[in-house]
N, C-alpha and C. Protein backbone atom coordinates (compact mmCIF):
# COMPACT_ATOMS: atom_id res chain seq x y z
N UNK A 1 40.72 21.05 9.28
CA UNK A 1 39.58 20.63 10.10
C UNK A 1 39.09 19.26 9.62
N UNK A 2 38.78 18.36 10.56
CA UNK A 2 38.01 17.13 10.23
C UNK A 2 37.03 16.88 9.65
N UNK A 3 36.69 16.56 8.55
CA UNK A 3 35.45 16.67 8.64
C UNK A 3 34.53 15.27 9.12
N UNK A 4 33.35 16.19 9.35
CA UNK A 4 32.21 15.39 9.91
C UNK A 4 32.15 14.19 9.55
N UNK A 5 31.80 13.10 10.25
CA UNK A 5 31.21 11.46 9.73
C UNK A 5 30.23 11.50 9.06
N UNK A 6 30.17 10.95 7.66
CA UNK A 6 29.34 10.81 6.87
C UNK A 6 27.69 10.44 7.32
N UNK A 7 27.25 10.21 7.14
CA UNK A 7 25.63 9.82 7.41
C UNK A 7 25.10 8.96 6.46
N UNK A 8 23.97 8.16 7.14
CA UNK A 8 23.17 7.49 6.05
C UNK A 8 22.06 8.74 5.58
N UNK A 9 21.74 9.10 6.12
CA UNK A 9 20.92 10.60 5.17
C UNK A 9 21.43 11.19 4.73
N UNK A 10 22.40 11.72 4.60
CA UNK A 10 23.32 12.70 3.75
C UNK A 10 23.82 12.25 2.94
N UNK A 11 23.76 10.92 2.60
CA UNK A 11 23.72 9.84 1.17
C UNK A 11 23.17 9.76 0.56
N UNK A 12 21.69 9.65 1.81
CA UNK A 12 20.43 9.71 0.65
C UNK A 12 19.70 10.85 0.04
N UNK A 13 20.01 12.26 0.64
CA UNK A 13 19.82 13.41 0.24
C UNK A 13 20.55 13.74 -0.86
N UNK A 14 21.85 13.97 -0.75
CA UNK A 14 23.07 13.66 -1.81
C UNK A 14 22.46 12.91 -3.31
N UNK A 15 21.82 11.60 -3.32
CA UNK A 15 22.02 10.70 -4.00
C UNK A 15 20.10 10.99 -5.02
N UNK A 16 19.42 11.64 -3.94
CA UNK A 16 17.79 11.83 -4.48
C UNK A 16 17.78 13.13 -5.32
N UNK A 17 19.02 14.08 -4.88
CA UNK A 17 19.19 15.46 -5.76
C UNK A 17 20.08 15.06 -6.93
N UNK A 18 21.21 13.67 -6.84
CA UNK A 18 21.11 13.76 -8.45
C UNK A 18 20.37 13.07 -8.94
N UNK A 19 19.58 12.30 -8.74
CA UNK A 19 18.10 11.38 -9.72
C UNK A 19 17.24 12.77 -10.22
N UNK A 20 16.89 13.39 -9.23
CA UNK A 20 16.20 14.48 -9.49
C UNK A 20 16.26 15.40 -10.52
N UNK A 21 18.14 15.62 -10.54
CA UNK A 21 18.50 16.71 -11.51
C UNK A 21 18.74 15.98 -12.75
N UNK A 22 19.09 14.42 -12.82
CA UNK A 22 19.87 13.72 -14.16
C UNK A 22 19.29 12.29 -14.07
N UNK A 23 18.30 11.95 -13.50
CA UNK A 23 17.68 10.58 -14.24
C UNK A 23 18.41 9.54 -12.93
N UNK A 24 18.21 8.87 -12.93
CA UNK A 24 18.38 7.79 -12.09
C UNK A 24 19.70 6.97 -12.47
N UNK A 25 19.94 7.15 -14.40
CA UNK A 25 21.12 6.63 -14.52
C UNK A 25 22.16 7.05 -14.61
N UNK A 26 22.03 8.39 -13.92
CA UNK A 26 23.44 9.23 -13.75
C UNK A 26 23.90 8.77 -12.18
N UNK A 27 23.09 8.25 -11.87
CA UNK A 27 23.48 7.74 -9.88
C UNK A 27 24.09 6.36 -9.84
N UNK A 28 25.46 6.59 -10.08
CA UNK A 28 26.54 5.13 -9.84
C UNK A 28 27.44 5.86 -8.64
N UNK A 29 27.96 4.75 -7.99
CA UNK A 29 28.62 4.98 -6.79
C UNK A 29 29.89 5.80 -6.84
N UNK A 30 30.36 5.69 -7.71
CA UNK A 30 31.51 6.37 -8.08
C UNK A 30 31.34 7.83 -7.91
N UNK A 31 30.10 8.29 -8.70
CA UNK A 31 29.46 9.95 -9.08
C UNK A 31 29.09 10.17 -7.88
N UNK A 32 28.10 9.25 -6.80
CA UNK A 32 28.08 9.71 -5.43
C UNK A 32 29.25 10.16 -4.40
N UNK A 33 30.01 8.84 -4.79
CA UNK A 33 31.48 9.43 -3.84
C UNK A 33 31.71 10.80 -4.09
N UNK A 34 32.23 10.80 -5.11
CA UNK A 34 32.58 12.54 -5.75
C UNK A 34 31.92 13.35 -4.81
N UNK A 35 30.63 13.44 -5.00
CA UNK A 35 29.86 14.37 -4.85
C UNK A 35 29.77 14.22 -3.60
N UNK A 36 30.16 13.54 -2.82
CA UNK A 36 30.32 13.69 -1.33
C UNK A 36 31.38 13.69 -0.75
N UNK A 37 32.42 13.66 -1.44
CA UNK A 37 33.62 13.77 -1.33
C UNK A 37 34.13 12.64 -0.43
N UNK A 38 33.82 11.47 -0.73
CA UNK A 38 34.68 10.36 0.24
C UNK A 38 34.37 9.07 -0.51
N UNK A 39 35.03 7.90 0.24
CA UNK A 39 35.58 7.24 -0.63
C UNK A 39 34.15 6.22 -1.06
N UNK A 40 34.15 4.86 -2.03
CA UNK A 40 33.21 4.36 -2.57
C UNK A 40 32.69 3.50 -1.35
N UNK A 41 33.89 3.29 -0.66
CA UNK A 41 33.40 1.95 0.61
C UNK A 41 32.46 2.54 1.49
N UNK A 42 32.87 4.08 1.59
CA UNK A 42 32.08 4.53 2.81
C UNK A 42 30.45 4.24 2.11
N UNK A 43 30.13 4.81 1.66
CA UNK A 43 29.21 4.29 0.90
C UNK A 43 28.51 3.01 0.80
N UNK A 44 29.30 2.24 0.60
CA UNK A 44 28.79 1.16 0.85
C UNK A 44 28.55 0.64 2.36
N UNK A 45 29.11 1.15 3.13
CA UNK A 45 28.94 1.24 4.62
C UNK A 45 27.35 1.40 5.09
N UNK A 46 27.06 2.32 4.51
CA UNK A 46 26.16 3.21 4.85
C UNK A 46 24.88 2.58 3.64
N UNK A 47 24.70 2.18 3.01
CA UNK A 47 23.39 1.89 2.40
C UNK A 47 23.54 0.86 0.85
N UNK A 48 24.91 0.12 1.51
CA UNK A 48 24.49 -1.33 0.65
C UNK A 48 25.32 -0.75 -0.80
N UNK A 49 24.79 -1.91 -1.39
CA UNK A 49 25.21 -1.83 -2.92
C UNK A 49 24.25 -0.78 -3.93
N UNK A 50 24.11 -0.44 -5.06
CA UNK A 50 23.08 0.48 -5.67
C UNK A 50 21.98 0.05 -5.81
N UNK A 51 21.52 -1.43 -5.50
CA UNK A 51 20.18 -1.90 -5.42
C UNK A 51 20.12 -0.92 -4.10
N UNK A 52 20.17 -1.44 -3.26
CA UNK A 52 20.37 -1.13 -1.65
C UNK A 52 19.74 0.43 -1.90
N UNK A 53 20.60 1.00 -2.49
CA UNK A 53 20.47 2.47 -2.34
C UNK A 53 19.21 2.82 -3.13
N UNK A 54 19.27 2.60 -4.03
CA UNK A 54 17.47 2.51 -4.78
C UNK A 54 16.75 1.99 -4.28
N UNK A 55 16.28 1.36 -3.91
CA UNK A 55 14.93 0.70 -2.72
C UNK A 55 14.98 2.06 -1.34
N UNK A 56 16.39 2.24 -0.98
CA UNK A 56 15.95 3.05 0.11
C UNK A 56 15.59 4.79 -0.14
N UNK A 57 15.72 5.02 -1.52
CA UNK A 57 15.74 5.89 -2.35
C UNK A 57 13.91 6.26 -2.51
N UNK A 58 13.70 5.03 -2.50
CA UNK A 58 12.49 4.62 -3.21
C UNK A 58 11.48 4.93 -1.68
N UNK A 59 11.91 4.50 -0.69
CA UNK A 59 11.34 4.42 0.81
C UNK A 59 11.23 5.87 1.17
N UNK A 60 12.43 6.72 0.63
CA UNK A 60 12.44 8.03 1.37
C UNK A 60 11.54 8.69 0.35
N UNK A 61 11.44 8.21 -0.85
CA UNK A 61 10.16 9.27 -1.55
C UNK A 61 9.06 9.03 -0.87
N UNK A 62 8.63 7.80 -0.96
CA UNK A 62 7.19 7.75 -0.58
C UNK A 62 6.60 8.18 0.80
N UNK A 63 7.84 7.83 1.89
CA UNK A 63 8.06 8.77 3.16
C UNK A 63 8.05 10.58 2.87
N UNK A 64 8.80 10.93 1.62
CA UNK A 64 8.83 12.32 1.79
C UNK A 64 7.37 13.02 1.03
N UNK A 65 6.75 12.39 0.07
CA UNK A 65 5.57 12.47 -0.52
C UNK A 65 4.30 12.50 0.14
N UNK A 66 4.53 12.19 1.44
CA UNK A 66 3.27 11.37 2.14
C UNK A 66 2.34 12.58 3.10
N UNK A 67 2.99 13.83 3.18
CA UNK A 67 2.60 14.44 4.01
C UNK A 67 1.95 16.04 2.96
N UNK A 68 0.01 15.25 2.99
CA UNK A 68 -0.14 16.42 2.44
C UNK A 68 -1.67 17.28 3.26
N UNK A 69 -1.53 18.33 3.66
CA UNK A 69 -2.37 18.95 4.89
C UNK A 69 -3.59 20.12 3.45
N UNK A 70 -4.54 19.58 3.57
CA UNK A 70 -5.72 20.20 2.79
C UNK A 70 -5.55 22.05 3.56
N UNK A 71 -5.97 22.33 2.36
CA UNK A 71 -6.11 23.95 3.00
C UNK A 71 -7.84 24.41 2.01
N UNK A 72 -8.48 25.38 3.01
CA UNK A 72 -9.83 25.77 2.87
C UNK A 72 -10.55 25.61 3.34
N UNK A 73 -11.75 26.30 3.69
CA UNK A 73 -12.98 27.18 4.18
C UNK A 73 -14.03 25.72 3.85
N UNK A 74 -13.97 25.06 3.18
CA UNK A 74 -14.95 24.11 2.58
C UNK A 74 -14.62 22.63 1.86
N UNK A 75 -15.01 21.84 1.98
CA UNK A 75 -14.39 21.10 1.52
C UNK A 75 -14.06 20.84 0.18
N UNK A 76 -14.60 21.42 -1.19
CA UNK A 76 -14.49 21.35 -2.00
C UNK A 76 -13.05 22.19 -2.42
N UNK A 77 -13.21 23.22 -1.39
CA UNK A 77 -11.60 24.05 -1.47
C UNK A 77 -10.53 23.15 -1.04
N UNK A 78 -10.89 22.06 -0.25
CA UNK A 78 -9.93 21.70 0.40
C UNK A 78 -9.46 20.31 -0.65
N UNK A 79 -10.14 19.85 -1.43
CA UNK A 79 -10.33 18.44 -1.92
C UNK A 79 -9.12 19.67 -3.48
N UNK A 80 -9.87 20.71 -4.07
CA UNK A 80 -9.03 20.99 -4.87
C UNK A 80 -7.29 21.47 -4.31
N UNK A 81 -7.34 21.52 -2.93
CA UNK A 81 -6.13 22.38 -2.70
C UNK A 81 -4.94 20.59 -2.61
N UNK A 82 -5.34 19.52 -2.27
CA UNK A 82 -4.94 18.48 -2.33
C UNK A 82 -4.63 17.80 -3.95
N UNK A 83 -5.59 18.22 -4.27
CA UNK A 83 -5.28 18.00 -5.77
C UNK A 83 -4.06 18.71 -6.58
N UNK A 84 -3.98 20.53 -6.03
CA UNK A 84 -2.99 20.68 -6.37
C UNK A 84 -1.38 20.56 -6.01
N UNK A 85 -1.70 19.79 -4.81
CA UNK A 85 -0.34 19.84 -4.03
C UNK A 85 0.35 18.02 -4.93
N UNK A 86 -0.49 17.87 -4.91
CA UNK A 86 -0.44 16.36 -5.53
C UNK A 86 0.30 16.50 -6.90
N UNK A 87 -0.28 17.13 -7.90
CA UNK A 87 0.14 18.05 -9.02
C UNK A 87 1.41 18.29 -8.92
N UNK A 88 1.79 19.22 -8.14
CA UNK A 88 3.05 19.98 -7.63
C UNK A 88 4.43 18.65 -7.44
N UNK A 89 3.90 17.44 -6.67
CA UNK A 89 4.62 16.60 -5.91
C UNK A 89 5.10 15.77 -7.27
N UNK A 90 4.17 15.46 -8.11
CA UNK A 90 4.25 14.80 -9.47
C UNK A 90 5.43 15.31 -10.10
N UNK A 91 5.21 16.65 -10.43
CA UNK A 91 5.94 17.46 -11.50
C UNK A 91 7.62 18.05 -10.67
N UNK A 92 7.46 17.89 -9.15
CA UNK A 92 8.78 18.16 -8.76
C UNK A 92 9.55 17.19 -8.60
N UNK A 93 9.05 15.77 -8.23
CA UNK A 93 9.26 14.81 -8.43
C UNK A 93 9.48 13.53 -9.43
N UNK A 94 9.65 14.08 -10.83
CA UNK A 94 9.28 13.30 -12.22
C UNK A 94 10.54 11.66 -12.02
N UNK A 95 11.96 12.17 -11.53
CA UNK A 95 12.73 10.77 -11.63
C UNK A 95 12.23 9.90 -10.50
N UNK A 96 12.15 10.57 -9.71
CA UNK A 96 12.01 9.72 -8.44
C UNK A 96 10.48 9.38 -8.19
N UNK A 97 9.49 9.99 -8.77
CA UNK A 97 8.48 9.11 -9.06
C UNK A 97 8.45 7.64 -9.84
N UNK A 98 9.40 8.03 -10.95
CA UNK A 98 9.50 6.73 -11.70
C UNK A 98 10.32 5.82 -11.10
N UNK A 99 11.07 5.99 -10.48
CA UNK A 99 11.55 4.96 -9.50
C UNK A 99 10.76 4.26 -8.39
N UNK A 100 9.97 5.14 -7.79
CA UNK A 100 8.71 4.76 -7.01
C UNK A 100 7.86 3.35 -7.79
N UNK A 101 7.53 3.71 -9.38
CA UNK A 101 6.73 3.24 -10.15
C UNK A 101 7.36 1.74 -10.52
N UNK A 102 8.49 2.00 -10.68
CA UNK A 102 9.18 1.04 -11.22
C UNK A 102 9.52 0.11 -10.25
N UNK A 103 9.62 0.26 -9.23
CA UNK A 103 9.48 -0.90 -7.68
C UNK A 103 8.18 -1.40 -7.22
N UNK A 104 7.30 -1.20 -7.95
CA UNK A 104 6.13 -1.68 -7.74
C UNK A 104 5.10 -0.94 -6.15
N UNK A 105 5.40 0.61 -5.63
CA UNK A 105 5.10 1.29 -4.50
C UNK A 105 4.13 2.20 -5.07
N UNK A 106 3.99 2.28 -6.24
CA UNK A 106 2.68 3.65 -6.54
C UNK A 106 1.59 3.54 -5.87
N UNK A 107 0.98 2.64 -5.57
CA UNK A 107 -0.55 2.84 -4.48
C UNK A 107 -0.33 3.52 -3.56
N UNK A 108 1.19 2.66 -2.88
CA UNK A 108 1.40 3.23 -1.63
C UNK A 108 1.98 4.42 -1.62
N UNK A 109 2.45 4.83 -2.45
CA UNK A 109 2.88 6.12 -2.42
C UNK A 109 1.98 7.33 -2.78
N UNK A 110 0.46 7.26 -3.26
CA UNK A 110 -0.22 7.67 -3.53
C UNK A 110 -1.78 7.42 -2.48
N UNK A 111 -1.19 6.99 -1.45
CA UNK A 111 -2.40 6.58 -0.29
C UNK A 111 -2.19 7.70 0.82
N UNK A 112 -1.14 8.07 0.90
CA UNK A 112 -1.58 9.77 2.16
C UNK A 112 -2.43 10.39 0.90
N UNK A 113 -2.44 10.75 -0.51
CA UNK A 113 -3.41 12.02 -1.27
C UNK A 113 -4.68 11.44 -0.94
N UNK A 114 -4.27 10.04 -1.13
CA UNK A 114 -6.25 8.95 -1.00
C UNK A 114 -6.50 9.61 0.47
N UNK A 115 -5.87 9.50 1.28
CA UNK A 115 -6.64 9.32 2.58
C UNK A 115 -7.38 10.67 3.07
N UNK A 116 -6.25 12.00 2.20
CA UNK A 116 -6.69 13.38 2.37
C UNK A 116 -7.88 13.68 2.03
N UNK A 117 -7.96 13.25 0.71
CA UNK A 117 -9.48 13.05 0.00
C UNK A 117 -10.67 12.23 0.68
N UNK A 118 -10.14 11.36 0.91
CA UNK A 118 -11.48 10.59 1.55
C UNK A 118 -12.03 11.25 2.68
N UNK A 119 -11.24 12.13 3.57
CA UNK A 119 -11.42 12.87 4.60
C UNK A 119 -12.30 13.85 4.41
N UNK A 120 -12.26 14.19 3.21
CA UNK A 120 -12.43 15.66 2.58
C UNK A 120 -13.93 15.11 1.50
N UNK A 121 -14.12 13.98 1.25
CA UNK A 121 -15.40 13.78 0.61
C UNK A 121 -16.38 12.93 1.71
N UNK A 122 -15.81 12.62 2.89
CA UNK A 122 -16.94 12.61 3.45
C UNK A 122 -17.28 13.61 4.40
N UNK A 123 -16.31 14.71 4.27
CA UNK A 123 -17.06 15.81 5.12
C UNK A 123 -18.40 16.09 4.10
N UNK A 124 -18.24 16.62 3.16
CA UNK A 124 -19.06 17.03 2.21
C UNK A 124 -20.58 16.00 1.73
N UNK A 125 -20.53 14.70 3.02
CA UNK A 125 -21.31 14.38 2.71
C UNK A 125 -21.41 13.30 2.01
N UNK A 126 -20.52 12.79 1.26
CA UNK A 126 -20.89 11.49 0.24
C UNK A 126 -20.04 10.50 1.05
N UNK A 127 -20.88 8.96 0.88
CA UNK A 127 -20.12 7.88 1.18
C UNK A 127 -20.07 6.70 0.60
N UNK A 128 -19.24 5.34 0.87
CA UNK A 128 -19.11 4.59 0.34
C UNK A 128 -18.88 4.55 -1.44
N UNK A 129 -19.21 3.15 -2.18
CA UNK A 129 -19.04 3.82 -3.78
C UNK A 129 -18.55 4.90 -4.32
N UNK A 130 -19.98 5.99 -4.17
CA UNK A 130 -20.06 7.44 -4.88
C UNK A 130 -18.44 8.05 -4.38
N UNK A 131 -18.28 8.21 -2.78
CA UNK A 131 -16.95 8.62 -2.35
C UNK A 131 -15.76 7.56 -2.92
N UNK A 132 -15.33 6.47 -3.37
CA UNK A 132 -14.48 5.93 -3.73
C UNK A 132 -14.23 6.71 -5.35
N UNK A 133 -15.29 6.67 -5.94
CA UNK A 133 -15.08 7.26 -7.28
C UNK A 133 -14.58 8.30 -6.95
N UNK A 134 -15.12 9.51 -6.33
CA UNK A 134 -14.73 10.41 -6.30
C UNK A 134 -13.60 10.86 -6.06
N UNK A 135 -12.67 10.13 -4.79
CA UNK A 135 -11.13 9.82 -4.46
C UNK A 135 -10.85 9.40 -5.66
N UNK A 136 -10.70 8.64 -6.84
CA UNK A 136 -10.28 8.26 -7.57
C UNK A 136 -10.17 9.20 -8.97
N UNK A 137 -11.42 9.42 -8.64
CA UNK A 137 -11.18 10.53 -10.07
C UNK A 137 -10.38 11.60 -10.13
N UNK A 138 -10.54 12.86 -8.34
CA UNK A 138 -9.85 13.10 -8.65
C UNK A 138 -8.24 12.92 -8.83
N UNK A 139 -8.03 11.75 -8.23
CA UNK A 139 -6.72 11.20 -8.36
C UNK A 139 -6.03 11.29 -9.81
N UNK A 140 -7.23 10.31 -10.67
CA UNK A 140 -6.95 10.07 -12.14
C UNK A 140 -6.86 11.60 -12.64
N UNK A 141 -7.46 12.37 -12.57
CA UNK A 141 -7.25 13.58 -13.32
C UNK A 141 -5.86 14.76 -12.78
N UNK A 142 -5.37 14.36 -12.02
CA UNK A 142 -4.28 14.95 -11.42
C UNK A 142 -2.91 14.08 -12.38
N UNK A 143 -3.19 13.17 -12.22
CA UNK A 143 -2.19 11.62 -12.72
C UNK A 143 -2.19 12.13 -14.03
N UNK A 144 -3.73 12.07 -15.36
CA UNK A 144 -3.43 12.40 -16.34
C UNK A 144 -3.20 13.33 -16.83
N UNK A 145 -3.34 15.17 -16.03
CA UNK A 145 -2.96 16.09 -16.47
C UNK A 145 -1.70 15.88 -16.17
N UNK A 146 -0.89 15.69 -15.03
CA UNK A 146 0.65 15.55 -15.36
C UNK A 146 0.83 14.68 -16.49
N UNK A 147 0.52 13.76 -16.61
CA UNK A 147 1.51 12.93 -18.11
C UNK A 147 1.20 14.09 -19.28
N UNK A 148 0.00 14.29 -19.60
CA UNK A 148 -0.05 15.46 -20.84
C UNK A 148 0.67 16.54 -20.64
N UNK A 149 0.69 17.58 -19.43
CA UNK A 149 2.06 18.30 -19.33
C UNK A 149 3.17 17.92 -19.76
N UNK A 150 4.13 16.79 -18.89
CA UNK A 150 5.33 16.48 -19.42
C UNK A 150 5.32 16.22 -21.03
N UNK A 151 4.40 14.92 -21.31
CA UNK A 151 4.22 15.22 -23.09
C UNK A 151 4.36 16.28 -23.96
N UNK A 152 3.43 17.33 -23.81
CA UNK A 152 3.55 18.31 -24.50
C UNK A 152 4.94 19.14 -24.54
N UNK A 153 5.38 19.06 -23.00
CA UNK A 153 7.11 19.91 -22.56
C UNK A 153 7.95 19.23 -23.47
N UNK A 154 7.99 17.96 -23.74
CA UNK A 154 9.04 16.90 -24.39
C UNK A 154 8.76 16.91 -25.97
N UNK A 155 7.98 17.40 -26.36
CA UNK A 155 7.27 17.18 -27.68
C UNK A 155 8.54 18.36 -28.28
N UNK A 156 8.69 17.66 -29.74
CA UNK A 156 9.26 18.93 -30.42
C UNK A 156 8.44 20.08 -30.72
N UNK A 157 8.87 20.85 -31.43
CA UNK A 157 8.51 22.09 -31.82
C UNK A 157 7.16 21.90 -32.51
N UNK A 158 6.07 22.25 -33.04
CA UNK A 158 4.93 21.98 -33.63
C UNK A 158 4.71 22.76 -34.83
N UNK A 159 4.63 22.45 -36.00
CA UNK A 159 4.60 23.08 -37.26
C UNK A 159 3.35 22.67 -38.31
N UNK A 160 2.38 23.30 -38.39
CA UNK A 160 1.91 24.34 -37.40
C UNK A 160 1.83 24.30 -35.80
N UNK A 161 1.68 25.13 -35.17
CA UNK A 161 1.14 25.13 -33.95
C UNK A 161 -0.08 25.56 -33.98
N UNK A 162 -0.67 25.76 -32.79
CA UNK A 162 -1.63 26.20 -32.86
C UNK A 162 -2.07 27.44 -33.03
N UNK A 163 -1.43 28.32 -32.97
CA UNK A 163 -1.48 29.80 -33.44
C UNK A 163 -2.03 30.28 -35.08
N UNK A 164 -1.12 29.00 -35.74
CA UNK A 164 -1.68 29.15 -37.13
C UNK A 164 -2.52 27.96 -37.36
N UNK A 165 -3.11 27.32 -36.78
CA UNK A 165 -4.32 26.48 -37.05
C UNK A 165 -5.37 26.82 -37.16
N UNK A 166 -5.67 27.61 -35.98
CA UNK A 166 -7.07 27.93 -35.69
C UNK A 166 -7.55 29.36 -36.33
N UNK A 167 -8.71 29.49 -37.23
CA UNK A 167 -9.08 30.92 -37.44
C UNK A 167 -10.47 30.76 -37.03
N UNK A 168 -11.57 31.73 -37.50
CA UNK A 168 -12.79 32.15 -37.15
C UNK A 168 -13.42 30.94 -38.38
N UNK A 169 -13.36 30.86 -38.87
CA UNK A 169 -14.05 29.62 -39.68
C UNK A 169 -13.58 28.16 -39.12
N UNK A 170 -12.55 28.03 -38.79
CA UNK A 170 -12.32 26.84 -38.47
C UNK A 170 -13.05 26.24 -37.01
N UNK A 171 -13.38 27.40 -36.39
CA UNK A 171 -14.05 27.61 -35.03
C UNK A 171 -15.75 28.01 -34.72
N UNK A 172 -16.03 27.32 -36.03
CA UNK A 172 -17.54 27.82 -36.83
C UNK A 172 -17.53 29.05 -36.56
N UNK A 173 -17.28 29.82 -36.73
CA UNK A 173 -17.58 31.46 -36.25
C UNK A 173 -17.59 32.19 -35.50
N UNK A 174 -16.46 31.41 -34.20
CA UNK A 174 -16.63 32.01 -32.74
C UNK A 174 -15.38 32.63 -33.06
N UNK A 175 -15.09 34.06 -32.96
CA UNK A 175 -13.96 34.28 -33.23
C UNK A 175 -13.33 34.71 -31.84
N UNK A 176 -13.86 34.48 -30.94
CA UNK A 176 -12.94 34.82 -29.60
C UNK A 176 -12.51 33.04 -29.37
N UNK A 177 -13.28 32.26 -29.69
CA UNK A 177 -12.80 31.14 -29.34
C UNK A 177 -11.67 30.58 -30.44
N UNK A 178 -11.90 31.12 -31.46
CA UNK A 178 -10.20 30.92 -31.79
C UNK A 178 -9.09 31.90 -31.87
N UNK A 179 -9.63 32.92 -31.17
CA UNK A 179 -8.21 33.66 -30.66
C UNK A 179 -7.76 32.70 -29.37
N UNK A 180 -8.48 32.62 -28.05
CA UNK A 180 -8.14 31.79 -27.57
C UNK A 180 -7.17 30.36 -27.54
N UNK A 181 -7.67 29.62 -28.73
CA UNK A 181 -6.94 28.96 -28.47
C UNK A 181 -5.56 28.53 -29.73
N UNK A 182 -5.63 29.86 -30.17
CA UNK A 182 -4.19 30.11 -31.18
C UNK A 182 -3.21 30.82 -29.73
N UNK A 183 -3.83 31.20 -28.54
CA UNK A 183 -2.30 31.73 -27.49
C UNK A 183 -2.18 30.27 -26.83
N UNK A 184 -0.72 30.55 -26.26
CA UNK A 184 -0.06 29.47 -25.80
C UNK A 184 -0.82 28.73 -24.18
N UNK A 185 -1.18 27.63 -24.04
CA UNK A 185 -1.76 27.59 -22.98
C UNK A 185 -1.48 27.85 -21.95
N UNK A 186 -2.13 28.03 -20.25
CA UNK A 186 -1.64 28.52 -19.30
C UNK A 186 -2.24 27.30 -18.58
N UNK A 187 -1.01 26.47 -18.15
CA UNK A 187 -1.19 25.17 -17.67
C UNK A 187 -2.00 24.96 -16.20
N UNK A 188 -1.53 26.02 -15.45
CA UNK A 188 -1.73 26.22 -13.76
C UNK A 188 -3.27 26.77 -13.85
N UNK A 189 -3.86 27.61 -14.83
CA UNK A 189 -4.93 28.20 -14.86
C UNK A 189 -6.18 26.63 -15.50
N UNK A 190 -5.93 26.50 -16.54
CA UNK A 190 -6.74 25.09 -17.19
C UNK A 190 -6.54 23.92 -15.95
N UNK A 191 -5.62 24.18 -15.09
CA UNK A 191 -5.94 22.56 -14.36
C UNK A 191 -6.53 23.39 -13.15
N UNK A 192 -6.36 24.45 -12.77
CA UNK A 192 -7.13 24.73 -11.56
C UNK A 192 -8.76 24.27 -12.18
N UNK A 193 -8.98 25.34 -13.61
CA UNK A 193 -10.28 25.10 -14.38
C UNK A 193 -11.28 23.71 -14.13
N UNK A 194 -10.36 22.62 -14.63
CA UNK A 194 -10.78 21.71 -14.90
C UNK A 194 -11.12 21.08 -13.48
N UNK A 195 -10.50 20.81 -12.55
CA UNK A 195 -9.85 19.98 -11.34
C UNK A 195 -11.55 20.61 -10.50
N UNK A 196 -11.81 21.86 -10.56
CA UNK A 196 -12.72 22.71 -9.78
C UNK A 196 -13.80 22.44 -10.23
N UNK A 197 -14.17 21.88 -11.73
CA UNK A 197 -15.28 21.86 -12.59
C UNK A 197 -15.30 20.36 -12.21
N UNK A 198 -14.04 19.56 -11.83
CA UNK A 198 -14.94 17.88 -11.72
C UNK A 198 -15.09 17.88 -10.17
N UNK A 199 -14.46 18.59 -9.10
CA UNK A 199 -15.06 18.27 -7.91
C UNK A 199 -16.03 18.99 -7.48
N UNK A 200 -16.63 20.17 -8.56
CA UNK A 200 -17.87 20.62 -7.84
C UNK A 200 -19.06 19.29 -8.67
N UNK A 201 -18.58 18.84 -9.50
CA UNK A 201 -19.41 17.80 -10.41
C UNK A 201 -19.88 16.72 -8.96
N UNK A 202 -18.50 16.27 -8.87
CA UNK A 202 -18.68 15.22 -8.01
C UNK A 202 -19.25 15.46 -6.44
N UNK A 203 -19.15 16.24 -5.66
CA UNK A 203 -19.64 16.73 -4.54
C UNK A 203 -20.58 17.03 -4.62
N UNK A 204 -21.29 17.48 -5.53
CA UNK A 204 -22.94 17.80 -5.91
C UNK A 204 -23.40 16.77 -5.43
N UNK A 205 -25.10 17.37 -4.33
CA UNK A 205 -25.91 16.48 -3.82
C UNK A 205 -25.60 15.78 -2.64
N UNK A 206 -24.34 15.99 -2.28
CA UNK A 206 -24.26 15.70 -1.47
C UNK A 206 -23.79 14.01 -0.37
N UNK A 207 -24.85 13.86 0.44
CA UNK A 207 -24.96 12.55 1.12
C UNK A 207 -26.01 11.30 -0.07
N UNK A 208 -24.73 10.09 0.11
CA UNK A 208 -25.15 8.97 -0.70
C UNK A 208 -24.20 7.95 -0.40
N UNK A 209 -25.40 6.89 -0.45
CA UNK A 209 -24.28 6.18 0.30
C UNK A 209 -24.50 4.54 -1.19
């Protein structure tokens, strides 16, 4: 049987699942052919040289990143449910974000979460300034809990950890608060925590302009 004519999307699908799985510098033309089973020219047919293919690499993230639909009853549900999808997009996305980053597109690739938010903090009432911070912060706190995730994932082993750091004296005397935090953290639970504790901060009060 024949097979099918190659595609310029089925290059670039092909070519974004291995950045995804092995870094960006496992994607040379050669390893694409393979993996698509045809020859290097076709390839080049279809989306240029490996600059070529990285820039358009780079176009289809920020195209595939861009679509994020708030969910909730309120807007504060809805401002955290954006926050976590954002989260999600970060951490499923770690090579091909940095490729994003590294072409100089992060605003823009980070302006559908802005625009969700801004939608979502002036329902609730706040405008101008007060609402820019607020798009921003929670932006920044989405941005810096992913880098401390990956950090901590990449970090070697910890000797001590925290298990044997913390006792009831070291915790002036709260001894539930250092049982607490001798167990291993629960990443999805502390960022819902946190993320919920700065946008009820920030949505407080309301209209201001």
């Amino acid at each position: 049987m024949a097979r099918v004519p190659l595609t310029r999307d089925e290059v670039l699908v092909v070519a974004a699942d291995l950045v995804k799985q092995h870094g960006p510098e496992a994607l040379t033309m050669r390893k694409l052919a393979a993996e698509l089973g045809t020859a290097v020219t076709s390839i080049y047919w279809h989306v240029g040289n490996r600059e070529s293919l990285l820039d358009a690499l780079v176009e289809r993230t920020v195209a595939d990143l861009g679509t994020i639909r708030p969910r909730g009853a309120t807007p504060a549900e809805r401002v955290v449910s954006v926050a976590r999808t954002l989260r999600r997009q970060l951490r499923d996305h770690p090579h091909l974000v940095a490729m994003v980053h590294e072409r100089g597109l992060t605003e823009r690739m980070f302006l559908p979460a802005q625009q969700a938010l801004v939608r979502e903090v002036h329902a609730a009432g706040l405008r101008g300034a007060r609402a820019a911070d607020a798009v921003r912060a929670v932006q920044f706190q989405v941005v810096g809990y992913v880098l401390v995730e990956r950090n901590r994932e990449r970090a070697p082993v910890q000797r001590p950890g925290e298990e044997e750091l913390w006792d009831t004296a070291l915790a002036e005397d709260d001894a539930t608060l250092a049982r607490s935090l001798s167990r291993p953290v629960d990443p999805d639970r502390l960022f819902l925590t946190s993320v919920r504790a700065l946008v009820k901060s920030l949505l407080e009060g309301g209209s201001c302009s």
